[in-house]
Protein backbone atom coordinates (compact mmCIF):
# COMPACT_ATOMS: atom_id res chain seq x y z
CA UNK A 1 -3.86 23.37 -24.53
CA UNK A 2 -1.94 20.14 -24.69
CA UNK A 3 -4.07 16.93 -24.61
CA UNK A 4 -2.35 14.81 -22.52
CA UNK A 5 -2.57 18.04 -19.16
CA UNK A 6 -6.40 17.53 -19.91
CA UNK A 7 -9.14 15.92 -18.70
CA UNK A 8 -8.18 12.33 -17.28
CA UNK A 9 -4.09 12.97 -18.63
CA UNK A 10 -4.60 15.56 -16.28
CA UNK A 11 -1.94 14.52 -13.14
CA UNK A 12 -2.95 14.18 -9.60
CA UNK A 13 -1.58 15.63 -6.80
CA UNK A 14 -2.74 14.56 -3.86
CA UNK A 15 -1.04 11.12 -2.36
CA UNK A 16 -4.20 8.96 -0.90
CA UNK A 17 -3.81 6.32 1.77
CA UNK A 18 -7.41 4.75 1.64
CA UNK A 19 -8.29 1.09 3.86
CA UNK A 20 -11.60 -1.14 3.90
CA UNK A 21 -12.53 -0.01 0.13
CA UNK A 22 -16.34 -0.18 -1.00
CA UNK A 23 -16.71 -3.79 -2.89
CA UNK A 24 -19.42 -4.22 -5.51
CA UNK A 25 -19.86 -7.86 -6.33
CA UNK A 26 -17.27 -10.55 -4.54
CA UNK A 27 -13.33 -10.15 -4.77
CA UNK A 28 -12.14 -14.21 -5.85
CA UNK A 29 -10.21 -15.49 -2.57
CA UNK A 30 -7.58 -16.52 -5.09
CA UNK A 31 -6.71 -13.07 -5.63
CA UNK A 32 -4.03 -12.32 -2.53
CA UNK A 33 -1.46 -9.72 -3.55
CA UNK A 34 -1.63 -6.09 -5.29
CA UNK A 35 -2.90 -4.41 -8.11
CA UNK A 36 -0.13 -1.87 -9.10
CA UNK A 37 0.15 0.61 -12.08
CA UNK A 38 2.24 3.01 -13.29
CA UNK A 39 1.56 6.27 -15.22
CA UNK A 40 3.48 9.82 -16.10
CA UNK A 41 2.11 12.08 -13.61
CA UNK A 42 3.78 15.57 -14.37
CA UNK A 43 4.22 17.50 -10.07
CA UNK A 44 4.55 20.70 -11.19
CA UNK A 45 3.34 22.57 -14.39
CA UNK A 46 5.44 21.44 -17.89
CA UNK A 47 4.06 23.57 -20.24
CA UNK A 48 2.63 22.93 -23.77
CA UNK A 49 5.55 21.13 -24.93
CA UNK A 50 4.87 18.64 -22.64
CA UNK A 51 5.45 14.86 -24.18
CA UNK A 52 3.00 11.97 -22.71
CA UNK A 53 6.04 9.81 -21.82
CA UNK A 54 8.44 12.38 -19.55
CA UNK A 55 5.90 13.18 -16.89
CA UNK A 56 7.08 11.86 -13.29
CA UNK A 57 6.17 8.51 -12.46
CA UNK A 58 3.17 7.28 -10.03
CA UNK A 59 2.50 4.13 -8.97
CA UNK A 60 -1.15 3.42 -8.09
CA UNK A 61 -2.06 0.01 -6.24
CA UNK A 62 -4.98 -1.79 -4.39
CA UNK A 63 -4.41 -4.47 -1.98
CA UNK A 64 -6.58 -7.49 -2.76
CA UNK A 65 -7.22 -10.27 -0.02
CA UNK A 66 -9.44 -12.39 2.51
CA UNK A 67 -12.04 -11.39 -0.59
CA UNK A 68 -11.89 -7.51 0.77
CA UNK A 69 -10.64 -4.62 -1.04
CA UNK A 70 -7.25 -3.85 1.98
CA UNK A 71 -6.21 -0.58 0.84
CA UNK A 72 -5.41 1.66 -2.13
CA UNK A 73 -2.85 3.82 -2.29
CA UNK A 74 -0.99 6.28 -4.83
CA UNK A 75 2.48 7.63 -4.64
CA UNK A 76 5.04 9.69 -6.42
CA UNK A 77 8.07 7.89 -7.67
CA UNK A 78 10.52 9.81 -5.73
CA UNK A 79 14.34 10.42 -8.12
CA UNK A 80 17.36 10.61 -6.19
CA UNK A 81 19.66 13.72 -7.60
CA UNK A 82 19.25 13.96 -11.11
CA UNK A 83 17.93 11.12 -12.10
CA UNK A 84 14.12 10.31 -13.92
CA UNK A 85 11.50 8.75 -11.74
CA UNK A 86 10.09 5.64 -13.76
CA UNK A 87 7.04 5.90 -15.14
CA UNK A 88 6.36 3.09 -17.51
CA UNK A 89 5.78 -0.43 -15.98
CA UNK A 90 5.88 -1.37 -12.38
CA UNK A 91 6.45 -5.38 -11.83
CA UNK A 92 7.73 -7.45 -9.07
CA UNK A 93 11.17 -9.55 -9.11
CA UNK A 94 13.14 -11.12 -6.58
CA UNK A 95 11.42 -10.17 -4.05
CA UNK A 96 11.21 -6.45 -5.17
CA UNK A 97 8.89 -4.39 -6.67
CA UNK A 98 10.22 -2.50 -9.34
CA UNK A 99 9.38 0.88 -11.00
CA UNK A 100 10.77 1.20 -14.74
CA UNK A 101 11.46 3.06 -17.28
CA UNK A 102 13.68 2.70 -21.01
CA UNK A 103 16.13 4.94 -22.81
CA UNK A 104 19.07 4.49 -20.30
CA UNK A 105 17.20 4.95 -17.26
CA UNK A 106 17.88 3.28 -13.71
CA UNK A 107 14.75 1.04 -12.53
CA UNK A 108 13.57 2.50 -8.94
CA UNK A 109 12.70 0.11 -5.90
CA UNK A 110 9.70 0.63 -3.95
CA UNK A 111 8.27 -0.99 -0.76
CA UNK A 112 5.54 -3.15 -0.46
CA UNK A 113 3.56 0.27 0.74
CA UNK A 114 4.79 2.28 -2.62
CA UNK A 115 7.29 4.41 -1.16
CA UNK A 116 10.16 4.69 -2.55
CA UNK A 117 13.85 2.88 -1.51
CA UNK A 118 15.72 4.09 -4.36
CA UNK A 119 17.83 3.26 -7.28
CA UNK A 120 18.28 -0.23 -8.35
CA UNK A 121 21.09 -1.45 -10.68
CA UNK A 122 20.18 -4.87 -11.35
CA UNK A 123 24.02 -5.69 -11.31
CA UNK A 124 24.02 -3.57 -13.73
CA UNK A 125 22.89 -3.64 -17.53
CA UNK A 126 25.21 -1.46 -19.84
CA UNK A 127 23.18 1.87 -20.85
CA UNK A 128 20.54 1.61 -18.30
CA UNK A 129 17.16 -0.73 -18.39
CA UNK A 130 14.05 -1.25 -20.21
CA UNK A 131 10.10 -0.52 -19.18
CA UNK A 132 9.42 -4.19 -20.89
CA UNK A 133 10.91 -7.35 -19.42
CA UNK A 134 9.81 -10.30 -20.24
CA UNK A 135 9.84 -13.19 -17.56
CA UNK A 136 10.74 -16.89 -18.97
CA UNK A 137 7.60 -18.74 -17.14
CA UNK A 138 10.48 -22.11 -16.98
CA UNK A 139 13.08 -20.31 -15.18
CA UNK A 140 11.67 -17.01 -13.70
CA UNK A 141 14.44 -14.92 -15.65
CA UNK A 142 13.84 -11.77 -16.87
CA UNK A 143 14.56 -11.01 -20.52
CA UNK A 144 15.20 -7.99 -21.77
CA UNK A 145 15.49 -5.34 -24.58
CA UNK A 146 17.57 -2.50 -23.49
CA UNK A 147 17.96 1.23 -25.54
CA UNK A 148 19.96 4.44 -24.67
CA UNK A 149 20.85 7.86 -27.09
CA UNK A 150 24.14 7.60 -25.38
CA UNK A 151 24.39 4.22 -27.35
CA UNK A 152 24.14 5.14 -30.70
CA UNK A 153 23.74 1.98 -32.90
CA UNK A 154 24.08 -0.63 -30.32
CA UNK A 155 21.15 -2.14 -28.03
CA UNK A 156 21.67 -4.58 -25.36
CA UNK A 157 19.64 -8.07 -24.43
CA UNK A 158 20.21 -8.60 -20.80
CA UNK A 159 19.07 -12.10 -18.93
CA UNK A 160 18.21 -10.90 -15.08
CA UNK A 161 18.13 -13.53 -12.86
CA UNK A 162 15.77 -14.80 -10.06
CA UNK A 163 17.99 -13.20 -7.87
CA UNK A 164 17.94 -10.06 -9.26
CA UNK A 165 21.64 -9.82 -11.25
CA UNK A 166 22.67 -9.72 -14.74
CA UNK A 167 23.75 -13.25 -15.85
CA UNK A 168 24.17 -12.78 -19.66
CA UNK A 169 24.46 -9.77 -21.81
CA UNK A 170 24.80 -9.04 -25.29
CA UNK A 171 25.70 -6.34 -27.42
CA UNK A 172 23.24 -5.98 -30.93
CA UNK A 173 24.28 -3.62 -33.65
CA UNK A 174 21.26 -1.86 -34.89
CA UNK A 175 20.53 0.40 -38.36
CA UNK A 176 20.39 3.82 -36.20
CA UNK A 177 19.62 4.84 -32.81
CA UNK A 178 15.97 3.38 -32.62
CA UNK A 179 13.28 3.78 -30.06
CA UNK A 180 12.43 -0.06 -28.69
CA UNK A 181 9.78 -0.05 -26.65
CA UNK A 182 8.93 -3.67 -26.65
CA UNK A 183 10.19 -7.11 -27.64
CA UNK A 184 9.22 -10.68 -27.37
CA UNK A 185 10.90 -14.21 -26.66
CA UNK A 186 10.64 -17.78 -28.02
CA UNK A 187 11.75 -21.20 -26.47
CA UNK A 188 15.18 -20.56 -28.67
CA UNK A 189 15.05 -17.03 -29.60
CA UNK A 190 15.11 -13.43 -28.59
CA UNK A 191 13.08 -11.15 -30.67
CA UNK A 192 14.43 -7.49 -31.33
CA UNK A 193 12.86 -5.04 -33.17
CA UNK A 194 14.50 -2.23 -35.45
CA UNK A 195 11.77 -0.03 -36.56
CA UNK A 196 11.88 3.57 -38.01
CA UNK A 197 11.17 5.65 -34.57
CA UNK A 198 14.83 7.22 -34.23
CA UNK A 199 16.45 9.28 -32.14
CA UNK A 200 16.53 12.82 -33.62
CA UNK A 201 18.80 15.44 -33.23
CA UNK A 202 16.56 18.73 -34.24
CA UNK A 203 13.94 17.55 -31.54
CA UNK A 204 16.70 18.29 -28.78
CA UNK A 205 17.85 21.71 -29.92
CA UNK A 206 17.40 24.24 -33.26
CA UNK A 207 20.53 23.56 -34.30
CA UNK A 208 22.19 19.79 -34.61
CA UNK A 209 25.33 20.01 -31.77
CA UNK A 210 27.17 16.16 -31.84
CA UNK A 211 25.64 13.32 -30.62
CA UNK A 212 26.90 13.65 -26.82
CA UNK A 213 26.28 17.69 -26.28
CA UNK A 214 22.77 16.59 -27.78
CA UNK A 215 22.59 13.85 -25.12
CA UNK A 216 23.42 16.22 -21.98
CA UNK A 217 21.70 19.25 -23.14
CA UNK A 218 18.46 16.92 -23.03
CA UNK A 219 19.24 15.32 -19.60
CA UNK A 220 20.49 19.00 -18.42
CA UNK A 221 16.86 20.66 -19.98
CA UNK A 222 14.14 17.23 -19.21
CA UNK A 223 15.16 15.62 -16.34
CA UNK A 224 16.86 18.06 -13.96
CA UNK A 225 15.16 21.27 -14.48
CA UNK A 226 11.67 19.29 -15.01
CA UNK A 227 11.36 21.89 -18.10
CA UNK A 228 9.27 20.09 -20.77
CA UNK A 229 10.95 19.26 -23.83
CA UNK A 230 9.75 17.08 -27.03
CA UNK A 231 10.61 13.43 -26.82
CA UNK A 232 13.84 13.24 -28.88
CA UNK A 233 12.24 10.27 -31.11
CA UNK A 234 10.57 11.14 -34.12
CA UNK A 235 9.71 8.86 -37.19
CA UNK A 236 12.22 8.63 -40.27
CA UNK A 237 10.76 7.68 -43.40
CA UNK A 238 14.55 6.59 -44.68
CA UNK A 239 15.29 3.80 -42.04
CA UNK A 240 14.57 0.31 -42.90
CA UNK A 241 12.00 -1.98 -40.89
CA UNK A 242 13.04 -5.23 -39.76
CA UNK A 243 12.48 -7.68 -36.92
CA UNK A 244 15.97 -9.96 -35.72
CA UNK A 245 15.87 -13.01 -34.13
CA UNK A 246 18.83 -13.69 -31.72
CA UNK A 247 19.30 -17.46 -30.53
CA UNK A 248 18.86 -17.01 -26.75
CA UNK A 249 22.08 -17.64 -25.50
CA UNK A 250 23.95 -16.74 -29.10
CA UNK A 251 26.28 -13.36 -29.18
CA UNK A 252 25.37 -10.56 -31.44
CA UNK A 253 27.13 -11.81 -34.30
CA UNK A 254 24.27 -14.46 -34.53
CA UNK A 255 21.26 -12.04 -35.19
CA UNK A 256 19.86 -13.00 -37.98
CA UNK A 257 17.02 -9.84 -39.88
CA UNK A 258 14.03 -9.91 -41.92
CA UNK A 259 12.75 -7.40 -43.59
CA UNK A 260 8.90 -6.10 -43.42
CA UNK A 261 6.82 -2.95 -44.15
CA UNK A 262 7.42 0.26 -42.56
CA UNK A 263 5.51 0.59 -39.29
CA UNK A 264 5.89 0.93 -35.41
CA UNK A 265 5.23 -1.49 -32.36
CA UNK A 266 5.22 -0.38 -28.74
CA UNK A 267 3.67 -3.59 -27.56
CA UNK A 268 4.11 -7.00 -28.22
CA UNK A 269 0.98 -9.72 -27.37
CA UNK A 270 3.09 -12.74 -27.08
CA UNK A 271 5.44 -15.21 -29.89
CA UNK A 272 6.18 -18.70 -30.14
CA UNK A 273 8.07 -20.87 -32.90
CA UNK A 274 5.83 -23.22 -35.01
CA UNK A 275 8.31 -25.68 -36.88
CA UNK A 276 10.90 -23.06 -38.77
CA UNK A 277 8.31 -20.18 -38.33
CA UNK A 278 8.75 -18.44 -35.74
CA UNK A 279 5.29 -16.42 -34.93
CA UNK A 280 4.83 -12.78 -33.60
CA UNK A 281 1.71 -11.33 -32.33
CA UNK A 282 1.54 -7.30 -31.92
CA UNK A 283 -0.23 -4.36 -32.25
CA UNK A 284 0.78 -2.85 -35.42
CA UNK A 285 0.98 1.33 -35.99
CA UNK A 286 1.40 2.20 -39.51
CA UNK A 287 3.85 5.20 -38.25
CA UNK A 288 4.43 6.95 -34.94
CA UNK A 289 5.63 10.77 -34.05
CA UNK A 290 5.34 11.85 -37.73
CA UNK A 291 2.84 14.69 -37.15
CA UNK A 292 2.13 14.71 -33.14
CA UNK A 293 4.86 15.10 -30.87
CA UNK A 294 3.25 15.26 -27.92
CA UNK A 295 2.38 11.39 -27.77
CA UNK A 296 1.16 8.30 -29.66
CA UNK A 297 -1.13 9.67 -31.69
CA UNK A 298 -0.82 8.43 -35.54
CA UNK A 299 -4.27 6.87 -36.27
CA UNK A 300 -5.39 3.72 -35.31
CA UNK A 301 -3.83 0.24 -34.57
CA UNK A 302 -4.26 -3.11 -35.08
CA UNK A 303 -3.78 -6.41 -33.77
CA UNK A 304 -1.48 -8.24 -36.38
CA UNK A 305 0.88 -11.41 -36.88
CA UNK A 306 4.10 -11.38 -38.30
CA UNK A 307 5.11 -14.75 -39.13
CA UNK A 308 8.50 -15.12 -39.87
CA UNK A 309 8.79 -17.93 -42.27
CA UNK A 310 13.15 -18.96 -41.58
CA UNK A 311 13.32 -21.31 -44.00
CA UNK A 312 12.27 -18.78 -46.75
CA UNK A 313 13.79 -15.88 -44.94
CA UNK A 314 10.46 -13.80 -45.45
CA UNK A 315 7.86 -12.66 -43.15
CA UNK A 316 3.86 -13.03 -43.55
CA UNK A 317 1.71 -10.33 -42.27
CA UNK A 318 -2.45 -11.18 -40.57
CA UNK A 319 -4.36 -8.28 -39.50
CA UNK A 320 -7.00 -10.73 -36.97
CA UNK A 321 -9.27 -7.43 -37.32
CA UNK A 322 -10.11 -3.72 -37.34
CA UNK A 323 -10.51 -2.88 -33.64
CA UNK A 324 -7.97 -0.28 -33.32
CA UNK A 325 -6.40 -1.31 -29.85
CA UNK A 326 -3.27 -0.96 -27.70
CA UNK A 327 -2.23 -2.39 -24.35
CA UNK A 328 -2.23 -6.13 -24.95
CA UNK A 329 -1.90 -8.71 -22.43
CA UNK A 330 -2.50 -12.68 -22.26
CA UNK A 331 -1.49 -15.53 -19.91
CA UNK A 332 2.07 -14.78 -18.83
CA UNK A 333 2.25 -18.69 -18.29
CA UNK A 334 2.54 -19.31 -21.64
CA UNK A 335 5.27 -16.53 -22.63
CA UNK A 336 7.52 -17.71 -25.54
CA UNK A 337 4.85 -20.89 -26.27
CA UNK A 338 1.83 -21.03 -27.86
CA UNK A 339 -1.07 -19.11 -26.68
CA UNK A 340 -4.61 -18.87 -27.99
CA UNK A 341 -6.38 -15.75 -26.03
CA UNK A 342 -4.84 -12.27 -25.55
CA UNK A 343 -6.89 -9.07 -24.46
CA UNK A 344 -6.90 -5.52 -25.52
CA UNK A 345 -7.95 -2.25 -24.77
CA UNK A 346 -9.90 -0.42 -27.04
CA UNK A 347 -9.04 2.65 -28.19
CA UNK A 348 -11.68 5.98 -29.28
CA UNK A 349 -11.93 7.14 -32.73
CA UNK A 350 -9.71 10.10 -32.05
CA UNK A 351 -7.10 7.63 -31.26
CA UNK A 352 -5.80 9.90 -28.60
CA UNK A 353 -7.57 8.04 -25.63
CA UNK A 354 -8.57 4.15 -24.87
CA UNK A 355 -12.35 4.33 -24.99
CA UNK A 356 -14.72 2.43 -23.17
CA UNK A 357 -14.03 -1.17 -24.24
CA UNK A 358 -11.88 -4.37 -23.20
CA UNK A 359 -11.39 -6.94 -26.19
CA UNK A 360 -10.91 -10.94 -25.90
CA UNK A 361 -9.04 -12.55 -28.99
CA UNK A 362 -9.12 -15.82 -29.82
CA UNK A 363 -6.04 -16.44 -32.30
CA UNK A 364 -7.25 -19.59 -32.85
CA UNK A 365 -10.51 -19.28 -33.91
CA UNK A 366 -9.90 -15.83 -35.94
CA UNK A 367 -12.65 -14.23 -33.49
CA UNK A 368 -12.84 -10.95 -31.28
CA UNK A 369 -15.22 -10.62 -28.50
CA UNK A 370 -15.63 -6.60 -27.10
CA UNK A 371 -17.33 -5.68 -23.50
CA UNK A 372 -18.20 -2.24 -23.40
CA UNK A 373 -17.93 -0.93 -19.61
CA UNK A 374 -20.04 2.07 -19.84
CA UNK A 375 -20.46 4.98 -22.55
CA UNK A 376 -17.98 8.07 -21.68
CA UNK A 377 -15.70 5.61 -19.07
CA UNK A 378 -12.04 5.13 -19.90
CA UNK A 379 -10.36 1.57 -19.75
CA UNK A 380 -6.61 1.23 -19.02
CA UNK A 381 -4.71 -1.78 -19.58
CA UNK A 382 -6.15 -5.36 -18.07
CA UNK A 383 -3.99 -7.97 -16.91
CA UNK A 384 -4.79 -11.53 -16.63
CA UNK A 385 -4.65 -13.46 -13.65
CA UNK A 386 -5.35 -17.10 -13.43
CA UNK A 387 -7.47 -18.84 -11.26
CA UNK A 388 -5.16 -21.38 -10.08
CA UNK A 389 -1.16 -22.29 -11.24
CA UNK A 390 -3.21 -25.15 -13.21
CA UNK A 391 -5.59 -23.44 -14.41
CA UNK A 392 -7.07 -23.47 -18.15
CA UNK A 393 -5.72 -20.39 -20.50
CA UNK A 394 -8.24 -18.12 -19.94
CA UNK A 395 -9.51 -19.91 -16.35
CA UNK A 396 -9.36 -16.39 -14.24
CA UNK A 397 -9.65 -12.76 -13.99
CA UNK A 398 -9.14 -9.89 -15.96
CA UNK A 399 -7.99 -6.48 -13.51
CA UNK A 400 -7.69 -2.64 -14.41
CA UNK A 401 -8.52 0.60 -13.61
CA UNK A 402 -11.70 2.78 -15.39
CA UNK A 403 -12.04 6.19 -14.95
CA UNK A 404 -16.00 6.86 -14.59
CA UNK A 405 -16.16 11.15 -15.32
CA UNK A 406 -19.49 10.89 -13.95
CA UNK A 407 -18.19 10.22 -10.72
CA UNK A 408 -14.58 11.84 -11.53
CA UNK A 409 -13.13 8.87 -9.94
CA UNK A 410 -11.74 5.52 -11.03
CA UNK A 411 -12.43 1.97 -10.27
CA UNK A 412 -10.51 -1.15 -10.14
CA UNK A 413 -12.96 -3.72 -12.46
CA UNK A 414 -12.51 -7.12 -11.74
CA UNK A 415 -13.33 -9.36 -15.14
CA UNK A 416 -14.14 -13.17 -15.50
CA UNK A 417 -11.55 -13.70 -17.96
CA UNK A 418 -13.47 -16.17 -20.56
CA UNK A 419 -16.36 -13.77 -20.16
CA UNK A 420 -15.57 -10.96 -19.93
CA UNK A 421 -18.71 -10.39 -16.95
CA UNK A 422 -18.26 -8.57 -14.09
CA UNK A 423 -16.84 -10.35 -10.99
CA UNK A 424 -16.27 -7.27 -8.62
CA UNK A 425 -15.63 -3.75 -9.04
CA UNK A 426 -13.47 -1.80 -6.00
CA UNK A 427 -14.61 2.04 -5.70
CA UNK A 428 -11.63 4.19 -5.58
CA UNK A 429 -11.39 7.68 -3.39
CA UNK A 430 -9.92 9.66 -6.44
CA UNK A 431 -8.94 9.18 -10.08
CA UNK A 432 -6.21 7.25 -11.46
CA UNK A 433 -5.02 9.22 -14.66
CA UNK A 434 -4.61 7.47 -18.02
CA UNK A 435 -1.57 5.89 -17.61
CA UNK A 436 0.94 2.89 -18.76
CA UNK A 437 1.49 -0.62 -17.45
CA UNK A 438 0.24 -2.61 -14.82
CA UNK A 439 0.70 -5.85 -13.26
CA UNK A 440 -0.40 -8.32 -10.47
CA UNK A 441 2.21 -9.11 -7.49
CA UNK A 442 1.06 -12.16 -6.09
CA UNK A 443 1.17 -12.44 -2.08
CA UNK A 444 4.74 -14.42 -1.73
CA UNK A 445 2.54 -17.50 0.02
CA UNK A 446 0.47 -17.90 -3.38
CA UNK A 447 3.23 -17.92 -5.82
């Protein structure tokens, strides 16, 4: 049976409106706003070809304040016509909270609540959006990395602004038609990666049709008749590896590329330029969707710098250390600058599941500090949330879900940040499935 329809991959299908949650320890009184996270979340049966990533989307959330545990609630994404309901990241911008997903498709609105308004076209970006904006803590802009098979060689950085429209856009000629999960930005640069996780034609159909039969036969088999289908991405050992570096507000013309080892990255921790280096902290995979296509499964992966060196026009490569990991997050206040702590999520052996761990790294210092939660419980991503605007680095908390299978439920753990103690855990009334991203939405009065 496919892994990811089994034990906690395994969807939900119940929506759950739940108020007054059961507190263990004390929620901060800083912490006013929601806990949301998004996850595929298949509503009817796929079938064993089912791929991880093209299960419907469901946003999970708990509503923190007064130091009381509000509500929880889960709900279904819900697509208008044919389109896909995001499943990847769920953020707040402008006012709106926003359900995403990449590859060309249209980010969703949802209410406060976590139903669902609809479409939103952000003014619009060419090819569809991204699951992985990046917000410029200076100017509250959203930058962007954006990826389509209807694009072929081209990929798009967008600049959203605080009011919710495109205000700059540029066009960036890639090697192939790559996958681009992630990216990162600098105080002068954009950071793109072209890695060698392409689109492939024999993963859509036995035979190869062109590019744009390809390209509806997927949309007419995945999204509209819900049929399962492999993702169309698979890993080709003949594409080069490179990272670019786009000034911020230069055209395409001005990307400049540097070469480095084969290898994959879905997530990026954070980067920042250090005199002509310009320094990029990720999880590394030595390969992706060479032998499993059903999801990220490839062997471990590690938290590594890439440094590139401008001046030399080379790139360094630092593994900090052999926790294989995914999921990593630091203080979103110091985007594009220099940060010193970032946090992880361990992952199990198998390397098909996060285990039962959340990792502190200090960059700085070279050192990696692991709190295990409970043998047989399964950690999610953790993001950081800071005490106060002023606060020190790693001055706050640390919140995600963990699925307890003794129980069969999930919590939301609440983490002293520079601890990595328990603060407060909220009890759950059902199980949020391993999922994808997750992020805080501040009450509008605290930010």
């Amino acid at each position: 049976m496919n892994r990811y329809l089994q034990d906690n991959f395994a969807p939900v299908h119940e929506e759950l409106t739940a108020f007054d949650l059961e507190v263990s320890g004390t929620v901060p009184d800083h912490l006013d706003g929601r806990y949301l996270r998004i996850g595929p979340n298949p509503a009817t049966d796929p079938g064993e070809g089912y791929h991880w990533f093209l299960g419907e989307g469901m946003v999970h959330g708990v509503r923190l304040g007064g130091g009381r545990a509000q509500w929880y609630r889960n709900r279904y994404v819900r697509a208008v016509g044919d389109d896909f309901a995001p499943n990847t990241n769920v953020l707040e911008h402008a006012g709106r909270t926003l359900a995403l997903v990449e590859a060309g498709g249209t980010p969703y609105e949802l209410t406060t609540d976590l139903e669902t308004v609809g479409p939103y076209a952000l003014g619009t970006v060419t090819g569809g959006y991204t699951a992985h904006p990046h917000e410029d803590p200076s100017t509250g802009e959203l930058h962007a990395l954006s990826y389509s098979w209807t694009r072929g060689n081209l990929v798009d950085y967008s600049v959203v602004g605080t009011d919710g429209r495109v205000r700059h856009q540029v066009e960036i000629e890639v090697t192939g038609s790559p996958m681009v999960h992630d990216c990162a930005l600098t105080e002068h640069y954009f950071v793109v990666y072209d890695l060698p996780v392409t689109f492939d034609l024999g993963m859509v159909a036995g035979e190869a049709p062109r590019p744009q039969q390809a390209t509806d036969r997927l949309i007419d088999q995945t999204l509209r008749t819900g049929t399962a289908r492999p993702l169309p991405y698979s890993w080709d050992d003949d594409y080069p590896a490179r990272i670019g570096l786009l000034p911020r507000e230069g055209s395409g013309a001005d990307v400049r590329w540097f070469e480095i080892d084969p290898c994959y990255v879905f997530h990026t921790l954070n980067a920042y330029e250090e005199g002509t280096d310009v320094v990029i902290d990720v999880v590394r995979h030595d390969r992706m969707f060479a032998t499993d296509f059903t999801g990220p499964n490839e062997g471990p992966a590690y938290l590594t710098r890439f440094t590139v060196d401008t001046a030399a026009g080379k790139v360094r490569e630092h593994r900090f250390d052999e926790h294989s990991q995914e999921f990593p997050r630091y203080d979103e206040r110091l985007t594009g600058r220099r940060h010193r702590y970032g946090y992880a999520a361990g992952v199990a052996a198998a390397g098909v599941r996060t285990g039962d761990s959340v990792l502190k790294h200090d960059v700085v210092a070279g050192t990696t500090t692991e709190r295990r939660l409970g043998a047989g419980r399964e950690v999610s991503e953790f993001c950081f949330v800071p005490a106060a605007p002023d606060s020190a680095e790693d001055e706050g908390v640390l919140l995600g879900y963990v699925f307890d299978p003794g129980t069969g439920r999930s919590d939301l753990r609440i983490l002293d940040a520079a601890t990595l103690d328990d603060v407060a855990t909220v009890h759950l009334p059902g199980r949020v499935p391993a999922g994808f991203h997750g992020n805080w939405a501040a009450d509008p009065a605290q930010t």
